[in-house]
N, C-alpha and C. Protein backbone atom coordinates (compact mmCIF):
# COMPACT_ATOMS: atom_id res chain seq x y z
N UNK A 1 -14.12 243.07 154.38
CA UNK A 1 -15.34 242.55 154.93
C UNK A 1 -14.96 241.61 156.07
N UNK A 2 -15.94 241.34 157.01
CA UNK A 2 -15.48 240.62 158.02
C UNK A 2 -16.55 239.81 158.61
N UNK A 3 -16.57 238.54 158.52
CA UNK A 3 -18.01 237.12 158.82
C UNK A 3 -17.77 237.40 160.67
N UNK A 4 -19.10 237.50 160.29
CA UNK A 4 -19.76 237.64 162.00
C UNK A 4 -20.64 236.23 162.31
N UNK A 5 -20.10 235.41 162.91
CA UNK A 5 -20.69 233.78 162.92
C UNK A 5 -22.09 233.98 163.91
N UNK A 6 -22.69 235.09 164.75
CA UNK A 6 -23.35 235.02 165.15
C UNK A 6 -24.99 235.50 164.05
N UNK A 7 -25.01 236.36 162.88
CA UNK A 7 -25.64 236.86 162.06
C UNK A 7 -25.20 235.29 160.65
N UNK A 8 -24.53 235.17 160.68
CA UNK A 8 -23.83 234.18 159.75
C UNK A 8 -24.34 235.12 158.35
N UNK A 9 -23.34 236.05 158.43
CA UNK A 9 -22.89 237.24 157.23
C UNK A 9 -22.04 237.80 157.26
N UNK A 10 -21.67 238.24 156.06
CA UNK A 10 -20.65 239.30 156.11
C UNK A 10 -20.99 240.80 156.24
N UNK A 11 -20.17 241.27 156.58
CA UNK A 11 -20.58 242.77 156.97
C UNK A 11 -18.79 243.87 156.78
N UNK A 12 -19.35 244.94 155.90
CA UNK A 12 -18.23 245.69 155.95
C UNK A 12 -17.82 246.55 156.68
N UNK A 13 -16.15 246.51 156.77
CA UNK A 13 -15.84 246.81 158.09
C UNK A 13 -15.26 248.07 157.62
N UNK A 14 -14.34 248.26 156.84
CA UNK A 14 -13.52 249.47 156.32
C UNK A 14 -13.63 250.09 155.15
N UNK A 15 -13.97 250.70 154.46
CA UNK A 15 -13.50 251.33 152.87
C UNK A 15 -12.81 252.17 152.58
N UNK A 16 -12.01 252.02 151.68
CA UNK A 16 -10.93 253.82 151.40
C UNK A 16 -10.63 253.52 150.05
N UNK A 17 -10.41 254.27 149.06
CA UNK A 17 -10.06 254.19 147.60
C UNK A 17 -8.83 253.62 147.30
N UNK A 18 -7.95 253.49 148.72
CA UNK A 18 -6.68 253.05 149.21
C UNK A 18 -6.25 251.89 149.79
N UNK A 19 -5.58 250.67 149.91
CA UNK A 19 -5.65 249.63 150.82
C UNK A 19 -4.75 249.66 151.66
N UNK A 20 -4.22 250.44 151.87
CA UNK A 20 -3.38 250.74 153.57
C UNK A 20 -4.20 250.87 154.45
N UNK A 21 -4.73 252.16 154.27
CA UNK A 21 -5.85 252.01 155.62
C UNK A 21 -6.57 251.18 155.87
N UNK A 22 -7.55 250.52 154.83
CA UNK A 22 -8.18 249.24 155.12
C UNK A 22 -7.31 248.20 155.78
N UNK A 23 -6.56 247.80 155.18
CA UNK A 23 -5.54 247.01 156.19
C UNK A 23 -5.26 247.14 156.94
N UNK A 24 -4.77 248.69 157.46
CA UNK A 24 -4.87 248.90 159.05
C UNK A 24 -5.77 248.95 159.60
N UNK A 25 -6.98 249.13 159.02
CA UNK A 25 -8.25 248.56 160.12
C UNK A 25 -8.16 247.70 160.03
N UNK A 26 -8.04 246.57 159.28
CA UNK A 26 -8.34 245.12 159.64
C UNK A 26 -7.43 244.15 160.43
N UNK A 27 -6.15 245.38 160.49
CA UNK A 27 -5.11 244.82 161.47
C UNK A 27 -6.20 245.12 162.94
N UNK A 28 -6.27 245.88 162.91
CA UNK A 28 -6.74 246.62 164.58
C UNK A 28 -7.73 245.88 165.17
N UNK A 29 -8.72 245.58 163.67
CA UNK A 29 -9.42 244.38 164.40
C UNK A 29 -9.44 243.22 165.01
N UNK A 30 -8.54 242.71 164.00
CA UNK A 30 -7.68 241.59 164.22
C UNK A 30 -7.10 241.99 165.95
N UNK A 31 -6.09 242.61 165.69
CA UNK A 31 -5.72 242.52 167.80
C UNK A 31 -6.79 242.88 168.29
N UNK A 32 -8.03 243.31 168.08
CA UNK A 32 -8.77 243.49 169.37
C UNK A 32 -9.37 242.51 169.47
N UNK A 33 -10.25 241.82 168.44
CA UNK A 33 -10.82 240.19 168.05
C UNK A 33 -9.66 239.48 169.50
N UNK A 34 -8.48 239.19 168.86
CA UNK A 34 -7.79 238.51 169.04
C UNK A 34 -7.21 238.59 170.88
N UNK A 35 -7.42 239.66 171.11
CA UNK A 35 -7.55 240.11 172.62
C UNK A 35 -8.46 239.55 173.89
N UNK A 36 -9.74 239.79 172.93
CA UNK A 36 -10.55 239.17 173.42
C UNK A 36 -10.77 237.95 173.37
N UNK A 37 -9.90 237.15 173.09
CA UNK A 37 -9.82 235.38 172.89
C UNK A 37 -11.12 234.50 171.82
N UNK A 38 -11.08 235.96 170.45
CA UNK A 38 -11.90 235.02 169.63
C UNK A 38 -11.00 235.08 168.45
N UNK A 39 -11.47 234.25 167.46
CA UNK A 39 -11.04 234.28 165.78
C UNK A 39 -12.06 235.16 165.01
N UNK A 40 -11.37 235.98 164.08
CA UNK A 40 -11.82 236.90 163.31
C UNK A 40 -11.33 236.53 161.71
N UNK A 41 -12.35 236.12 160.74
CA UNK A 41 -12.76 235.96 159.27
C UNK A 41 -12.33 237.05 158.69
N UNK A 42 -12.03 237.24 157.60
CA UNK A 42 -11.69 238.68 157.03
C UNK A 42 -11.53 238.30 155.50
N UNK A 43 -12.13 239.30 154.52
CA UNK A 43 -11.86 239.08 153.34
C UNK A 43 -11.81 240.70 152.44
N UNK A 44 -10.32 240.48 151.96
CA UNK A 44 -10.30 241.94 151.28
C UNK A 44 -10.67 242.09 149.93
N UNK A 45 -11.06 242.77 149.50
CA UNK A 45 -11.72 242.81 147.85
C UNK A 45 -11.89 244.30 147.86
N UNK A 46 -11.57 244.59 146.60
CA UNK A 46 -11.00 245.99 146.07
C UNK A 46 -11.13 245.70 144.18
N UNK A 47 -11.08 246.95 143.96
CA UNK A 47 -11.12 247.27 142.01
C UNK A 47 -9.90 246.63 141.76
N UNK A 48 -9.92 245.78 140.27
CA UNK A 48 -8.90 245.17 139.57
C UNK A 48 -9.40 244.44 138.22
N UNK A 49 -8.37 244.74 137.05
CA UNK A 49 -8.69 244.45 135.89
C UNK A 49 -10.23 244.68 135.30
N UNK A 50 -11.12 245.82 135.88
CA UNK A 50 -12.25 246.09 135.51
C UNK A 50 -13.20 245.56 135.99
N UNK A 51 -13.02 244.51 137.46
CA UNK A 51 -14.45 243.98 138.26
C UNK A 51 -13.74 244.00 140.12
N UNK A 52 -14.82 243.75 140.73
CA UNK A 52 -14.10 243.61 142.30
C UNK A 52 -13.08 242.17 142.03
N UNK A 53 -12.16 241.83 142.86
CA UNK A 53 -11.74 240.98 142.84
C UNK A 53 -11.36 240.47 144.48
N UNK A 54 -11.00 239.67 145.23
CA UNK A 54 -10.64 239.26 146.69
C UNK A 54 -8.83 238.97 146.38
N UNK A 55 -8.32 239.62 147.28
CA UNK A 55 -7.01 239.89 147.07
C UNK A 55 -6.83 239.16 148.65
N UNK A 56 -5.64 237.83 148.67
CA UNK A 56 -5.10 237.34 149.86
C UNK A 56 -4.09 237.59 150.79
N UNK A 57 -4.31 239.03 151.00
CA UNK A 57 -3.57 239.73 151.76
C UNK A 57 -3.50 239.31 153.29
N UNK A 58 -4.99 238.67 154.23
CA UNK A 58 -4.87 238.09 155.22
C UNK A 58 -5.21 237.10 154.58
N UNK A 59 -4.68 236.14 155.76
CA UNK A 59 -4.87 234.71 155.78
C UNK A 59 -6.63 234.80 155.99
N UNK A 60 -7.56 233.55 155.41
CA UNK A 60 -9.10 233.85 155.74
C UNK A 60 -9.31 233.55 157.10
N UNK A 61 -8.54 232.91 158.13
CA UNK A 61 -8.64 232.60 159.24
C UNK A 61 -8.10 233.05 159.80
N UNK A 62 -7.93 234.22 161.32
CA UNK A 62 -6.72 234.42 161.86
C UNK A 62 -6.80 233.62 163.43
N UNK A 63 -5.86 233.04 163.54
CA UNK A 63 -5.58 231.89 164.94
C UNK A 63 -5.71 233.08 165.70
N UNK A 64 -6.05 232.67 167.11
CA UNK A 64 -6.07 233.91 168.47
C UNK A 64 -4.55 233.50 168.70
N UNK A 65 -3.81 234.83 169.11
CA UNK A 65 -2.24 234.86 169.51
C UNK A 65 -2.16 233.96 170.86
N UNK A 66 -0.83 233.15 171.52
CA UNK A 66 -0.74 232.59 172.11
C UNK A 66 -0.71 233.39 173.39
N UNK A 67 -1.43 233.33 174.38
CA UNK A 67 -0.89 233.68 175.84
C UNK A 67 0.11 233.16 176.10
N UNK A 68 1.16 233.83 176.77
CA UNK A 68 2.24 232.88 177.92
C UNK A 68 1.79 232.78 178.68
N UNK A 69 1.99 231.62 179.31
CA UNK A 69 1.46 230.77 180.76
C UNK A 69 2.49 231.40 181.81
N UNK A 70 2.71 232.08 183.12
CA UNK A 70 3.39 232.41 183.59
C UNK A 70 3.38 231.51 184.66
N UNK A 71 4.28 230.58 184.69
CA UNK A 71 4.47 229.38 185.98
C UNK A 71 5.23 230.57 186.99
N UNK A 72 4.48 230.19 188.17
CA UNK A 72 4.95 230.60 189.61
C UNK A 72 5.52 229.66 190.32
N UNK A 73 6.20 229.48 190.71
CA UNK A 73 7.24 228.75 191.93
C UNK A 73 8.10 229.18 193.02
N UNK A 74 7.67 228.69 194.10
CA UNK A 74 8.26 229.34 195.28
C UNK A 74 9.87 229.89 195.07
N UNK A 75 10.48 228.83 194.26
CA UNK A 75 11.78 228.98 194.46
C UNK A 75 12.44 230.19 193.01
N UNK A 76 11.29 230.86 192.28
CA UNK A 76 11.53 231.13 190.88
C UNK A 76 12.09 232.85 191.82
N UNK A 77 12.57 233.58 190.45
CA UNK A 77 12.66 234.97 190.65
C UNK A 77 11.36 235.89 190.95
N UNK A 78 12.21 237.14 191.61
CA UNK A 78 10.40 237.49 192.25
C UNK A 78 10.09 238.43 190.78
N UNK A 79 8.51 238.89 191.23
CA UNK A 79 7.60 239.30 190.11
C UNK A 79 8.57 240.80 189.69
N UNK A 80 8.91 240.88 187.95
CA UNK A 80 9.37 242.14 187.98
C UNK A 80 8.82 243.16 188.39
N UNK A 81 9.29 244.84 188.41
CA UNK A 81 8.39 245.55 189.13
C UNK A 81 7.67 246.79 188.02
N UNK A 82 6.95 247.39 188.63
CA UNK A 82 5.79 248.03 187.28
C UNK A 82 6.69 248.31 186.37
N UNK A 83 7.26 249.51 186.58
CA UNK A 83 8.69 249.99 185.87
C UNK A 83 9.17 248.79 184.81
N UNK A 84 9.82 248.27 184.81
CA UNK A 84 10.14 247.32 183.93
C UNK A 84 9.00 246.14 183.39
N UNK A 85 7.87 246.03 183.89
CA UNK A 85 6.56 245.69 183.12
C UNK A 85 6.42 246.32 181.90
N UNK A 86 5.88 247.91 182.43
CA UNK A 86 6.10 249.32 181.61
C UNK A 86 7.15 249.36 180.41
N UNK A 87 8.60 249.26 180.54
CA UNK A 87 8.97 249.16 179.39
C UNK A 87 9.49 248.21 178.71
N UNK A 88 9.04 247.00 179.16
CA UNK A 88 9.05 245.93 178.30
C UNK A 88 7.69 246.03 177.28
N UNK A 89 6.56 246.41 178.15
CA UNK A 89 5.53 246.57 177.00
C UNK A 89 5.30 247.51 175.93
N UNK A 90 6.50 248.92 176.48
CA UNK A 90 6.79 250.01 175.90
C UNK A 90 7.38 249.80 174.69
N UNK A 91 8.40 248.52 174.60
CA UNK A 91 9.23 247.88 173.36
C UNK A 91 8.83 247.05 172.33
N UNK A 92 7.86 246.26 173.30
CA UNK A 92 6.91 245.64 172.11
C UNK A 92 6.34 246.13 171.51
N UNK A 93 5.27 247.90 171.93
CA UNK A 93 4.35 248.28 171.33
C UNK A 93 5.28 249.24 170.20
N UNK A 94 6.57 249.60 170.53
CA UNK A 94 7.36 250.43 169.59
C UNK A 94 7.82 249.35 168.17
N UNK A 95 8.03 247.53 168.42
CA UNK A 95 8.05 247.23 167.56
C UNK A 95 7.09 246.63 166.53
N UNK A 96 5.88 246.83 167.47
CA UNK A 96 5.18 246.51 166.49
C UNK A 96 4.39 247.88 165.71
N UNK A 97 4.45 249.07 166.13
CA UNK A 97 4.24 250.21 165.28
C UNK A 97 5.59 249.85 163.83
N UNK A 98 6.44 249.76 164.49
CA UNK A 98 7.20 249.54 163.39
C UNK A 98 6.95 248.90 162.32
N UNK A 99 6.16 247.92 162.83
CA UNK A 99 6.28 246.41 161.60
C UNK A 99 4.71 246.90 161.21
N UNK A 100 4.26 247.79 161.38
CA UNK A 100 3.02 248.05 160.82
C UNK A 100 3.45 249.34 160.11
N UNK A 101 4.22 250.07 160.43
CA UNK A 101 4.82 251.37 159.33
C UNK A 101 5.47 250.57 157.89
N UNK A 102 6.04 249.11 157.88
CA UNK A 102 6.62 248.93 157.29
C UNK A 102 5.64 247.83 156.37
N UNK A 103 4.32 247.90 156.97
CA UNK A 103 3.09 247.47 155.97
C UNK A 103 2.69 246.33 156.67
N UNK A 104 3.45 245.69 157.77
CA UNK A 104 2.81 243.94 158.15
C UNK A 104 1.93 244.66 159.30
N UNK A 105 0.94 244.66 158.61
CA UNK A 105 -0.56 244.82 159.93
C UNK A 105 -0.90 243.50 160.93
N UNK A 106 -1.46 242.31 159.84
CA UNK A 106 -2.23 241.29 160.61
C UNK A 106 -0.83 240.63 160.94
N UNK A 107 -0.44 240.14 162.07
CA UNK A 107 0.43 239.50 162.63
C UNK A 107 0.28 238.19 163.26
N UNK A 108 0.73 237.20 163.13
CA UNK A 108 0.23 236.38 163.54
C UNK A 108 1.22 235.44 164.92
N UNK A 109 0.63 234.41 166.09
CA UNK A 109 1.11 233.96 166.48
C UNK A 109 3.11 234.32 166.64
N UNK A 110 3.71 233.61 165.48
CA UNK A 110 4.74 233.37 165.67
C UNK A 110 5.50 234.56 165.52
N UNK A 111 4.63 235.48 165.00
CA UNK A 111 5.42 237.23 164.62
C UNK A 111 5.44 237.83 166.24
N UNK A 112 4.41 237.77 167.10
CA UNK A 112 4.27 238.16 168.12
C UNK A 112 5.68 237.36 169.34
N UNK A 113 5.41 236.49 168.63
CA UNK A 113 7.01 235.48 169.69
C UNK A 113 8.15 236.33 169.39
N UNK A 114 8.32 236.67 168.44
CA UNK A 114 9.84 237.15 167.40
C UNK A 114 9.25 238.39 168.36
N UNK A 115 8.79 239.57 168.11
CA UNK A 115 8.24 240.48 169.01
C UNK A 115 8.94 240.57 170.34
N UNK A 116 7.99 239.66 171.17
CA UNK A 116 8.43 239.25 172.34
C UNK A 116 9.92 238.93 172.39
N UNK A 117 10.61 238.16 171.74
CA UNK A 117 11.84 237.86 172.23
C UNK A 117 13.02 239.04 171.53
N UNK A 118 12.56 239.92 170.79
CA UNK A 118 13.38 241.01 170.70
C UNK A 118 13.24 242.61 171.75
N UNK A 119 11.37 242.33 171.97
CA UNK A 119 11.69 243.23 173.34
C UNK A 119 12.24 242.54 174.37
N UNK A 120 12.50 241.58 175.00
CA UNK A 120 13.29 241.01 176.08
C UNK A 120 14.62 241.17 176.03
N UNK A 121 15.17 241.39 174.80
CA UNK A 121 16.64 240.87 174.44
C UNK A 121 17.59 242.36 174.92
N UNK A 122 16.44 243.27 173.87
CA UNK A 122 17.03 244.56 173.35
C UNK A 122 16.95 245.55 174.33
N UNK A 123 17.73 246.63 174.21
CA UNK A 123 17.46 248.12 174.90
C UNK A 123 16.54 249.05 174.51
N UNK A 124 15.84 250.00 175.14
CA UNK A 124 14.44 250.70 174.16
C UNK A 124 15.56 251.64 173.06
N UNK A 125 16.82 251.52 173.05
CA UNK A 125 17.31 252.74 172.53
C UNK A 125 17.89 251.84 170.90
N UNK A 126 17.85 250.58 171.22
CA UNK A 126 18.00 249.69 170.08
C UNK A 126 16.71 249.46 168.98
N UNK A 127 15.66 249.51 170.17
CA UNK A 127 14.31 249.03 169.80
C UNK A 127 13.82 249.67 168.50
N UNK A 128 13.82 251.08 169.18
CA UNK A 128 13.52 252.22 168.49
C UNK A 128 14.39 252.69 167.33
N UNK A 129 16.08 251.97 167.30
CA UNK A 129 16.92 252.10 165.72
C UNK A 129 15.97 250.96 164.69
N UNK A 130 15.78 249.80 165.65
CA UNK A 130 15.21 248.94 164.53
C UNK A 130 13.96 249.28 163.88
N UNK A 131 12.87 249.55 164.79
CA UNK A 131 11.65 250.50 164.25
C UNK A 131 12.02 251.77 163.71
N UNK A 132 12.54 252.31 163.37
CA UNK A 132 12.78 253.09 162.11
C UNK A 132 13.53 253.17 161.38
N UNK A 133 14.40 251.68 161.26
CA UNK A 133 14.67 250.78 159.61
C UNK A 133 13.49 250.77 158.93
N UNK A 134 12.71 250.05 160.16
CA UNK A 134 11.60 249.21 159.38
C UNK A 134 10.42 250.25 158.56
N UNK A 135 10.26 251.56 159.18
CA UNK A 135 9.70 252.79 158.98
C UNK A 135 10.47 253.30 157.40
N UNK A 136 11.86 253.58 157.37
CA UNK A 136 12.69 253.97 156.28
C UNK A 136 12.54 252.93 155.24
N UNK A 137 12.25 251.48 155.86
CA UNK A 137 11.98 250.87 154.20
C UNK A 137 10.70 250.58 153.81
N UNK A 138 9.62 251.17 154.40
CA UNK A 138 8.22 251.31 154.14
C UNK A 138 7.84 252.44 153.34
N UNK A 139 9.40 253.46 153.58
CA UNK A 139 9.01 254.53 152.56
C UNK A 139 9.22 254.67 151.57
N UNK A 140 10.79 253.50 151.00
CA UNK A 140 10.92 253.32 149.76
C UNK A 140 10.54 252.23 148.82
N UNK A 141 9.33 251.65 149.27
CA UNK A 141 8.81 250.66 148.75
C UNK A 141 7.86 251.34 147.46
């Protein structure tokens, strides 16, 4: 379920007999919420011990992810070029499929830094060994 502060209710967002998928919708929401520079409420509840119960799988609040501030200065390095825009964002989006194959949907703030500073670090050919660790131990869980 997910509180819409403008109706001041809740309203359901996902159902499946399953809570993966629900969670991956409520991840998706979460980055698009979070894209758009708002906070998104979320509460999961599913069958257990014979009644619904609310299971704290997200946090009830999710913070909007941090922008980087990109300081410009005459004297700084010049702007990279598309190409390497391209696959720097190509590495992030490969590790975070990963970390969502391996079940962490809602991500927060400081997961997105760790993110960021392993696509900067790494090669896409590294990127992509680590995203499918993270894939191989999602399957033997």
């Amino acid at each position: 379920m997910v509180y819409r502060p403008s109706s001041e209710a809740w309203a359901v967002c996902a159902e499946s007999p399953h809570r993966s998928p629900v969670q991956y919708a409520l991840a998706e929401m979460a980055h698009t919420v979070r894209a758009r520079g708002g906070d998104l409420e979320v509460a999961l509840w599913g069958p257990g011990a014979g009644a619904w119960e609310r299971f704290d799988a997200f946090a009830a609040t999710t913070a909007t992810a941090p922008v980087p501030a990109a300081e410009a200065s005459s004297s700084g390095p010049e702007r990279p070029s598309r190409l390497t825009e391209r696959m720097d964002g190509r590495r992030r989006q490969v590790l975070v499929a990963g970390l969502g194959k391996a079940g962490l949907h809602d991500l927060g703030p400081d997961d997105f830094g760790a993110v960021e500073a392993l696509a900067e670090r790494l090669d896409e050919t590294t990127v992509r060994r680590v995203a499918h660790w993270l894939a191989l131990a999602a399957g033997r869980r």
